[in-house]
Structures are given as structure tokens and as C-alpha cells.
Protein backbone atom coordinates (compact mmCIF):
# COMPACT_ATOMS: atom_id res chain seq x y z
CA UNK A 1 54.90 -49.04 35.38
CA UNK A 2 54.09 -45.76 36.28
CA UNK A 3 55.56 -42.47 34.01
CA UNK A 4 58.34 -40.80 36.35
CA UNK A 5 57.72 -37.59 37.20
CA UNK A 6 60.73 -35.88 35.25
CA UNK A 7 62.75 -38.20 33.09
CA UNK A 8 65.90 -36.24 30.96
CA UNK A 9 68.08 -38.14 28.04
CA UNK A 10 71.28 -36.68 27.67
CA UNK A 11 70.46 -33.03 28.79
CA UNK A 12 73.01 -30.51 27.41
CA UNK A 13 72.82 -26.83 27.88
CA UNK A 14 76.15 -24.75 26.53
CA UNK A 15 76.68 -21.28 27.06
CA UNK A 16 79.40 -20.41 24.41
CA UNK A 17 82.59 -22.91 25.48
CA UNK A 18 80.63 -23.52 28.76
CA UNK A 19 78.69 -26.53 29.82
CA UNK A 20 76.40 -25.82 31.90
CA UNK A 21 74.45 -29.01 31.95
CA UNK A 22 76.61 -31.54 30.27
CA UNK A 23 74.84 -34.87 29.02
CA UNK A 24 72.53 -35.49 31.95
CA UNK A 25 70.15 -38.70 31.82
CA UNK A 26 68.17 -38.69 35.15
CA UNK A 27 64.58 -40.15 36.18
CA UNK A 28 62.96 -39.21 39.53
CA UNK A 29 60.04 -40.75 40.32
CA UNK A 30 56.56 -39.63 41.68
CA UNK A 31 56.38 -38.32 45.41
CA UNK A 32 59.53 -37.69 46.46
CA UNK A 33 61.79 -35.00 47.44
CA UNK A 34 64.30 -35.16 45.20
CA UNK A 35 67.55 -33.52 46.65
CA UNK A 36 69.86 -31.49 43.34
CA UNK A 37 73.52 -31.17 44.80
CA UNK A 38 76.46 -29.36 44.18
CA UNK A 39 78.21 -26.29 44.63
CA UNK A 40 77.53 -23.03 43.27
CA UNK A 41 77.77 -22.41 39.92
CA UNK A 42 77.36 -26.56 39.20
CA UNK A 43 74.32 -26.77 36.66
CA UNK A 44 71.62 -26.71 39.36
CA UNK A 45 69.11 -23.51 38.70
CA UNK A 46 70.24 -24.33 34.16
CA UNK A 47 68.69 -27.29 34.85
CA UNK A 48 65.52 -26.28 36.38
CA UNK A 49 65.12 -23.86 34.02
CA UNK A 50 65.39 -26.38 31.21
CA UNK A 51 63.05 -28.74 32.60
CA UNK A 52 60.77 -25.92 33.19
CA UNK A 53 61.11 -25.12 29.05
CA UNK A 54 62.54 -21.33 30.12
CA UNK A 55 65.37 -22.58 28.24
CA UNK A 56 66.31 -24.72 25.07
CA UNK A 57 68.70 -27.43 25.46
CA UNK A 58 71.24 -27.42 23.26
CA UNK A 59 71.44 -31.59 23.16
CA UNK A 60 68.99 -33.99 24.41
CA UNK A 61 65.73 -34.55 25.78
CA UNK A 62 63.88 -34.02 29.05
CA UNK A 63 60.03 -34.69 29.76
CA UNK A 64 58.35 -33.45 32.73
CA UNK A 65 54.61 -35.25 33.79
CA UNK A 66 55.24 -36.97 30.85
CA UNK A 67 55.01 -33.47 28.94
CA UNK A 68 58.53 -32.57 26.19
CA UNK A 69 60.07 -29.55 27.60
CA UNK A 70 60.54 -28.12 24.22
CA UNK A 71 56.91 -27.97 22.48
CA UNK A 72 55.05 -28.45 26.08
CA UNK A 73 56.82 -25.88 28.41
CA UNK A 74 53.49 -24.01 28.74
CA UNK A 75 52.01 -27.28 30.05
CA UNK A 76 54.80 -27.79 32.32
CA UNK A 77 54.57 -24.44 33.71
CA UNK A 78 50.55 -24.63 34.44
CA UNK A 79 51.09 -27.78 36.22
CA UNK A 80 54.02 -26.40 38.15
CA UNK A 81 54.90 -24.72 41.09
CA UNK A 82 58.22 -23.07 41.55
CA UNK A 83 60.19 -20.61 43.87
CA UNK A 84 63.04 -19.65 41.88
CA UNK A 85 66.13 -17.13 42.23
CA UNK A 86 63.75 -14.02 42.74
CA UNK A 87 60.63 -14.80 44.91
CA UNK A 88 58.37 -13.06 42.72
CA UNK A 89 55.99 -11.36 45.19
CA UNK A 90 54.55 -7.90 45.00
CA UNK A 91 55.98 -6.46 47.92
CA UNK A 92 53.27 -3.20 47.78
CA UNK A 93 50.34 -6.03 48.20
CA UNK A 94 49.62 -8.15 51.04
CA UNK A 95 49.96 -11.28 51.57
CA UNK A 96 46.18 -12.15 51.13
CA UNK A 97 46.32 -9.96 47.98
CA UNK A 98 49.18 -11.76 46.75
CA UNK A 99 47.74 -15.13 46.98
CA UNK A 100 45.05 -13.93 45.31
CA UNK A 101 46.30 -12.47 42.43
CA UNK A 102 48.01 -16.34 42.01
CA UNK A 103 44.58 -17.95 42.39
CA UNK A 104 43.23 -15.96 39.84
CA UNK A 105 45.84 -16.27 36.99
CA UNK A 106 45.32 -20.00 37.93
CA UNK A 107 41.17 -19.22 37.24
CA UNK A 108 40.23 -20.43 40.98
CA UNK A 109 37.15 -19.84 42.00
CA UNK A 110 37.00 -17.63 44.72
CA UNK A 111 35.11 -19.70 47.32
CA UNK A 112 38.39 -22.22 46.64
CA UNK A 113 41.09 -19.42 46.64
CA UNK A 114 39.42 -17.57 49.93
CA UNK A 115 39.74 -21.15 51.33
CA UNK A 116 43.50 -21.90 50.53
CA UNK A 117 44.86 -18.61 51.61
CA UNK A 118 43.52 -19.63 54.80
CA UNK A 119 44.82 -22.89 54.96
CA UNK A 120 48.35 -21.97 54.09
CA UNK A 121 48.71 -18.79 55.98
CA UNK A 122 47.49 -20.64 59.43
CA UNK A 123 49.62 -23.97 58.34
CA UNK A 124 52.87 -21.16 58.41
CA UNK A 125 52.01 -19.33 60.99
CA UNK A 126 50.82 -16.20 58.45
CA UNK A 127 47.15 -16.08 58.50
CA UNK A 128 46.97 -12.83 61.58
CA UNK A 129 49.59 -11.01 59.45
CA UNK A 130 47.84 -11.61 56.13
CA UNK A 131 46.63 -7.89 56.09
CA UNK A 132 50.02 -6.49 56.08
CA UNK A 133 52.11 -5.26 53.04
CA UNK A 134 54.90 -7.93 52.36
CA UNK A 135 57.83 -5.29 52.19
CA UNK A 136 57.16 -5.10 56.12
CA UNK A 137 58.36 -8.14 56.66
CA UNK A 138 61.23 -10.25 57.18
CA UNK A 139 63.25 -12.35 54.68
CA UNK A 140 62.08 -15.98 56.29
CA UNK A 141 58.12 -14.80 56.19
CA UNK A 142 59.09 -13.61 52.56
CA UNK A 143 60.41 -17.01 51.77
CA UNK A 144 57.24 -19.09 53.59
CA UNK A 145 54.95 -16.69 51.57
CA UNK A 146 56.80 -17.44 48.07
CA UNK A 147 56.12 -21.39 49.20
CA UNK A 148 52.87 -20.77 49.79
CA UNK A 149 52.24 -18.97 46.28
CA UNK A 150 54.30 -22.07 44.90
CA UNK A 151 51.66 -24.49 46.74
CA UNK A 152 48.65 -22.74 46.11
CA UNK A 153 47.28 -24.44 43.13
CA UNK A 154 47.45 -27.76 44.19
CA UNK A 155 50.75 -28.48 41.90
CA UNK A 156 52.14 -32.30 41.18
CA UNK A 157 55.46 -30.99 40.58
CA UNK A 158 57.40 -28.14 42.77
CA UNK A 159 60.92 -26.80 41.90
CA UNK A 160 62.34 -25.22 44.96
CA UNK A 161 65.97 -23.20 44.13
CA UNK A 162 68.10 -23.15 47.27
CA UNK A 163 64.62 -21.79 49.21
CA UNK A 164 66.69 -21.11 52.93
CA UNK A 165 69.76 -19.65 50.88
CA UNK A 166 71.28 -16.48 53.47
CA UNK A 167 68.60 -17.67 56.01
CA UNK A 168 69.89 -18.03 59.81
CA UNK A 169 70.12 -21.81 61.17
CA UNK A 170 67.03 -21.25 63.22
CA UNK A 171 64.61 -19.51 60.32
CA UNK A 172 66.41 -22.28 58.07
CA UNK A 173 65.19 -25.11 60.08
CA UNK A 174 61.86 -23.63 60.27
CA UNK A 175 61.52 -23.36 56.77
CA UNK A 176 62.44 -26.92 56.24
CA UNK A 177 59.56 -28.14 58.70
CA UNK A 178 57.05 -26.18 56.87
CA UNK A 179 58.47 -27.13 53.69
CA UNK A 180 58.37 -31.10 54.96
CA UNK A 181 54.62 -31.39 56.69
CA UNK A 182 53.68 -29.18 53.83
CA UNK A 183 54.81 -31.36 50.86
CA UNK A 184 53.72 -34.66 52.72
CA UNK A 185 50.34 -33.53 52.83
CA UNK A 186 50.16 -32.05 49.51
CA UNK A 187 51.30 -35.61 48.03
CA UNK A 188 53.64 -33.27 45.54
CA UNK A 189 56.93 -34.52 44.47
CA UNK A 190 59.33 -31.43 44.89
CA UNK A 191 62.82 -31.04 42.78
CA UNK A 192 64.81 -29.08 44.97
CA UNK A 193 68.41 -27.24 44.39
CA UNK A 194 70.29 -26.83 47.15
CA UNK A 195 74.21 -27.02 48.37
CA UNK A 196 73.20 -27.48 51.98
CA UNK A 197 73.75 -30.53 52.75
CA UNK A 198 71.68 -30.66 56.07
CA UNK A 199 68.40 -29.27 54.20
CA UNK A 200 68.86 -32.46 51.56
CA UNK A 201 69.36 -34.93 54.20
CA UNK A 202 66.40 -33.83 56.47
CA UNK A 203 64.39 -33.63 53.42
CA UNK A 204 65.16 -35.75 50.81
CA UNK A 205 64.07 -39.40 49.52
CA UNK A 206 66.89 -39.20 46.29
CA UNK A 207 69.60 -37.21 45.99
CA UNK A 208 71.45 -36.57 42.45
CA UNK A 209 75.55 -34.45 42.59
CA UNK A 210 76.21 -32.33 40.27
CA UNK A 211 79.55 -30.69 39.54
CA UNK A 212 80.41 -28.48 36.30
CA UNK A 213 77.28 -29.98 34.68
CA UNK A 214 78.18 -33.12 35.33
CA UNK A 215 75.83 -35.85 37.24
CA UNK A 216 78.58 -37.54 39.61
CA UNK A 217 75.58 -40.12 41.34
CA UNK A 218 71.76 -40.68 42.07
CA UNK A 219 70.83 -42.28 44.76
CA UNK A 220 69.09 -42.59 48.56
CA UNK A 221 71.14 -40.77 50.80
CA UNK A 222 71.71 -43.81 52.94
CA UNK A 223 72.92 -45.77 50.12
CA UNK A 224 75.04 -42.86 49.23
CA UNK A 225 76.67 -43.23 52.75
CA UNK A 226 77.13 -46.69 52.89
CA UNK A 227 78.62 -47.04 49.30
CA UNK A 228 80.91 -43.75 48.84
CA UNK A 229 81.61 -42.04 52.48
CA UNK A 230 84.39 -44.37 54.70
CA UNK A 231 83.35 -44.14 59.18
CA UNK A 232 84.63 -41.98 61.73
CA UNK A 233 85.92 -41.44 65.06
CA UNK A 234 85.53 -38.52 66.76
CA UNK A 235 87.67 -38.38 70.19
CA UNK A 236 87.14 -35.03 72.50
CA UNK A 237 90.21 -34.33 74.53
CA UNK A 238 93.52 -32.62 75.07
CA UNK A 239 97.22 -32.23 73.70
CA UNK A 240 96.57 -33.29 70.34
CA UNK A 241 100.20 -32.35 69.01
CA UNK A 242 101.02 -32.09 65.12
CA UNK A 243 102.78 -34.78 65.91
CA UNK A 244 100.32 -36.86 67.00
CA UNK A 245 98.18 -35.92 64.10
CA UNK A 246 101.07 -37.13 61.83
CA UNK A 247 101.30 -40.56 63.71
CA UNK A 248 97.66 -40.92 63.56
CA UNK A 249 97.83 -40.17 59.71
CA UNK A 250 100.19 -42.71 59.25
CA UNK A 251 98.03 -45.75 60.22
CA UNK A 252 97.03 -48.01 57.91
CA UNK A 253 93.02 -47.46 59.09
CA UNK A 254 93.26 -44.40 58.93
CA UNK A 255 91.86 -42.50 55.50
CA UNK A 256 91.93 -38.86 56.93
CA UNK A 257 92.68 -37.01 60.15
CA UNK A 258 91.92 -33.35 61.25
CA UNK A 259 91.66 -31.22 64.18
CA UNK A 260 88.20 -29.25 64.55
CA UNK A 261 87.38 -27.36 67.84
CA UNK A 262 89.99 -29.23 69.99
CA UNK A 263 88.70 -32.42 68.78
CA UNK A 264 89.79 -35.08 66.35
CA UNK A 265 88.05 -36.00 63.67
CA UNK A 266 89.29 -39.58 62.28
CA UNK A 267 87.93 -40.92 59.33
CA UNK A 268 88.80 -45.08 58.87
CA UNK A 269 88.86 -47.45 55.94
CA UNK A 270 86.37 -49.99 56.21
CA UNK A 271 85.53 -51.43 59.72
CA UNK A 272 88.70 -50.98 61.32
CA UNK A 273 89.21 -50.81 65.37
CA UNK A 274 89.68 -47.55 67.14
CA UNK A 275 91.32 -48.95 70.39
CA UNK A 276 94.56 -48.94 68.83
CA UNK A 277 94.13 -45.31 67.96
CA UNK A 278 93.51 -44.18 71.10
CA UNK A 279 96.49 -46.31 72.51
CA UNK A 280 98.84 -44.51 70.29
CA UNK A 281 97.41 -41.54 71.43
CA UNK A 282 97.91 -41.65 75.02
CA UNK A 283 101.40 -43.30 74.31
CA UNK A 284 102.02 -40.17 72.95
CA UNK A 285 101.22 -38.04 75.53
CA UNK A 286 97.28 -36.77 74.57
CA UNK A 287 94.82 -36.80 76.93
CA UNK A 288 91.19 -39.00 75.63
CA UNK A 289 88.19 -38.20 77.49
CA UNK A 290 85.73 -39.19 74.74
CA UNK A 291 85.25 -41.70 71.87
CA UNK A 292 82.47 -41.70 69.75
CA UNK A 293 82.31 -43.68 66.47
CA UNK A 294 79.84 -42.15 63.68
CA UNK A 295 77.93 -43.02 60.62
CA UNK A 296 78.89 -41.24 57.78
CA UNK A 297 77.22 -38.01 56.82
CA UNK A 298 75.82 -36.76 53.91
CA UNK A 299 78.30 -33.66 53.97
CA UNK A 300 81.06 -36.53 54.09
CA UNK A 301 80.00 -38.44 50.66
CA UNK A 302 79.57 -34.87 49.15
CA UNK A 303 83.19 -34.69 50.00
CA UNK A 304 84.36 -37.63 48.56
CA UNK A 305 82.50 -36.95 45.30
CA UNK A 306 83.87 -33.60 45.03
CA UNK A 307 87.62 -34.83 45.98
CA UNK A 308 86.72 -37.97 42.85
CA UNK A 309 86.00 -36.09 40.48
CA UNK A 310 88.46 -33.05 40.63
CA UNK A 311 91.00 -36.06 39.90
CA UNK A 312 89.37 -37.36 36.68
């Protein structure tokens, strides 16, 4: 059996009476994506930095390409890539210059850093602007620049922290294409932060939760759905009265019940029917023009984990 890719035995990081990372034990395997949830503030960007040995834990153990974060950070580091809170680039250099500079503290030779730059820039849609001073540009060409410096020396391991945080839904989305064809044909596994719950379920093979340090679950996001997030009904139409929202509540099937851009949003216990629903509905004088039954989303077992554990 294969060495996992990072492995951690009860990780603890305190900062005075906080834990930040409280008694983690986590493995993730070779090339993935491997999705870090949780809010702000959870443990997320601690933990990257202790499995990148910037910090010390204060309890435990973590080993990263089979390398201990504490006496082999500097390993950890040469065989990483990462994009991190700040993005790092020198915004009075181009973006060919900045590259560069990478390649070189990396000791590429320059026939093999000449021919990366090109390949990244063209793969993000870079290479004719590669002339041009970075602080001329835009946040999202920013960001696909910092992933590029991240990829350029053919890393196994890449730690992305929350890499489309303050983007638009459109540059977002971009990103996370880039970010997806990029780390498929790199082979890399990538460990990435985020609280967007869209990003992690486009991207990500294995997700772990995280909330005030502590890991809640680890698991494939389909799993995740199946095991900890109850279905839904969504029905579109009209005169949805408070008190048809309480008679909805007070079914039996019924887990959860909101209204949400004139349309209600049912969530069910197990596999119950939703034709007496929509009965008591129009028996109560609301108009149905739609029914759609859904799968449970990641953003709805994120929920339920969050709701858990604030009652433990």
C-alpha cells in the first residue's frame, strides 16, 4: 500500500486558550482534490500552514510525501506548490519575469523554464499579455498567474487557500476550469481550503468539515449526501401563506420548510411522497405550477453538519 500523500495524527495547534486545530487525524491519498471545509475562521489556512512546517504544532504529528512536518518542512516546501492568503507576485515585473524568477529559485534550466511559461500562459489564456506588468491587471488574471507560479515546477502536492475568494461567479467559474484541466493533467493531488461549497463540489474527489478546529467528517461528496443531507422538493408557484408554511411544517415528512424567491423549498425525511404535500397545498388555497424533487446538495450536508455540531 501506497504512502498517502498527507497523513496527520492528532494535529493540535493552540493559540493561547484558542484551538485552532484541535486533535485532527486525517489521511488523503495520492491524486485527488481534496476539498478543506468550513467557515471562516474554522482551522483551514492553521492547518495548511502546519502541514507546510510554517508552523509548530503544539500536539501531534503530521507527515506530508511521507516527509515530518517538524524536522522536514524545508523538504515539504521544495516539493510544494502553494497559493496562499497573499499571492506573492511582484506586481512591478511581468508575468514572464515572474515565472522566471520562480524557475530559477527552483534551479530550472532555462530551455525548461522558457518552455513552461509558455505552456501555462497559453493553457490560461496569458501567454499575449505575458509582456505586461502584473499591477495592470485584474484580480482573476492575478489569481490564474499565482496558479501558474504554484504549478510551475512540476509539484506532487498543491495547497490552494480559498483561490476564487471576492472573485465574481463568472471569473470564479473560470478559475475553477483552469484550476480542474490544469491539475488533471499535471497528475498533482491539490489540498484546497475553501467555504464555497460549489468550488468543492465541482472540484473535489474527498471532502473533510472543519468547524472551530474540529474535523466533523471525511468523505466523497456523494457519500456525504447520501449519508448526512435528507431530499427535497422544490414547488414554484403562488399564495404560499405563513399559514401554509406552518401546515406544511407540521407534516410528519417534512424535516424543514422555507420560502426562497416565491418558491418552496421542502426538505423530507427519508423517501417520503410529495403528492400529499401538494394536496394540502392547494386545499389550502396555493396555487402549484411546478414540482421538482432534488438530490441533496453539498451546501445542504454542510448545513446539517454545522446545525450537529453547534448542539454538541
Amino acid at each position: 500500500m501506497s504512502e498517502p500523500m498527507i497523513r496527520t495524527e492528532h494535529l493540535t495547534r493552540t493559540f493561547g486558550r484558542v484551538k485552532a486545530v484541535d486533535d485532527i487525524s486525517l489521511v488523503v491519498p495520492e491524486g485527488i482534490v481534496f476539498g478543506f471545509l468550513g467557515p471562516n475562521g474554522a482551522g483551514k489556512t492553521t492547518t495548511i500552514h502546519l502541514l507546510l512546517g510554517l508552523l509548530e504544532p503544539t500536539q501531534g504529528r503530521a507527515w506530508v510525501m511521507g516527509l515530518d512536518t517538524r524536522t522536514q518542512a524545508d523538504g515539504i516546501r521544495a516539493r510544494s506548490g502553494a497559493l496562499l492568503e497573499f499571492s506573492g507576485l511582484y506586481e512591478r515585473m511581468t508575468a514572464e519575469d515572474n515565472l522566471d524568477l520562480y524557475g530559477r529559485i527552483y534551479r530550472m534550466r532555462p530551455s525548461d523554464r522558457k518552455a513552461r511559461i509558455k505552456e501555462l500562459l497559453d493553457h490560461l489564456d496569458l501567454w499575449d499579455r505575458r509582456k505586461e506588468q502584473v499591477v495592470k491587471w485584474s484580480r482573476g488574471m492575478k489569481q490564474k498567474l499565482a496558479v501558474a507560479r504554484a504549478l510551475f515546477h512540476h509539484p506532487k502536492l498543491i495547497f490552494l487557500d480559498e483561490p476564487t475568494a471576492g472573485f465574481d461567479p463568472v471569473a470564479a467559474a473560470a478559475l475553477r476550469a483552469d484550476l480542474s484541466t490544469l491539475v488533471a493533467r499535471e497528475g498533482a493531488t491539490v489540498f484546497l481550503n475553501t467555504h464555497n461549497l460549489t468550488e468543492a463540489e465541482k472540484l473535489c474527489a474527498q471532502v473533510g468539515v472543519i468547524r472551530n478546529g474540529k474535523l466533523l467528517t471525511v468523505d466523497n461528496p456523494d457519500k456525504l449526501r447520501m449519508s448526512k443531507a435528507n431530499p427535497h422538493v422544490e414547488i414554484t408557484g403562488r399564495g404560499f401563506t405563513e399559514e401554509i408554511l406552518a401546515s406544511v411544517r407540521g407534516r410528519p415528512e417534512v424535516a424543514g420548510v422555507r420560502q426562497e424567491n416565491g418558491k418552496l423549498l421542502v426538505e423530507l425525511r427519508g423517501e417520503a411522497e410529495t403528492a400529499p404535500l401538494v394536496t394540502l397545498i392547494v386545499r389550502s388555497g396555493g396555487e402549484v405550477e411546478e414540482v421538482r424533487r432534488g438530490e441533496s446538495s453539498l451546501e445542504d450536508v454542510f448545513l446539517t453538519l454545522m446545525k450537529e455540531s453547534s448542539h454538541e
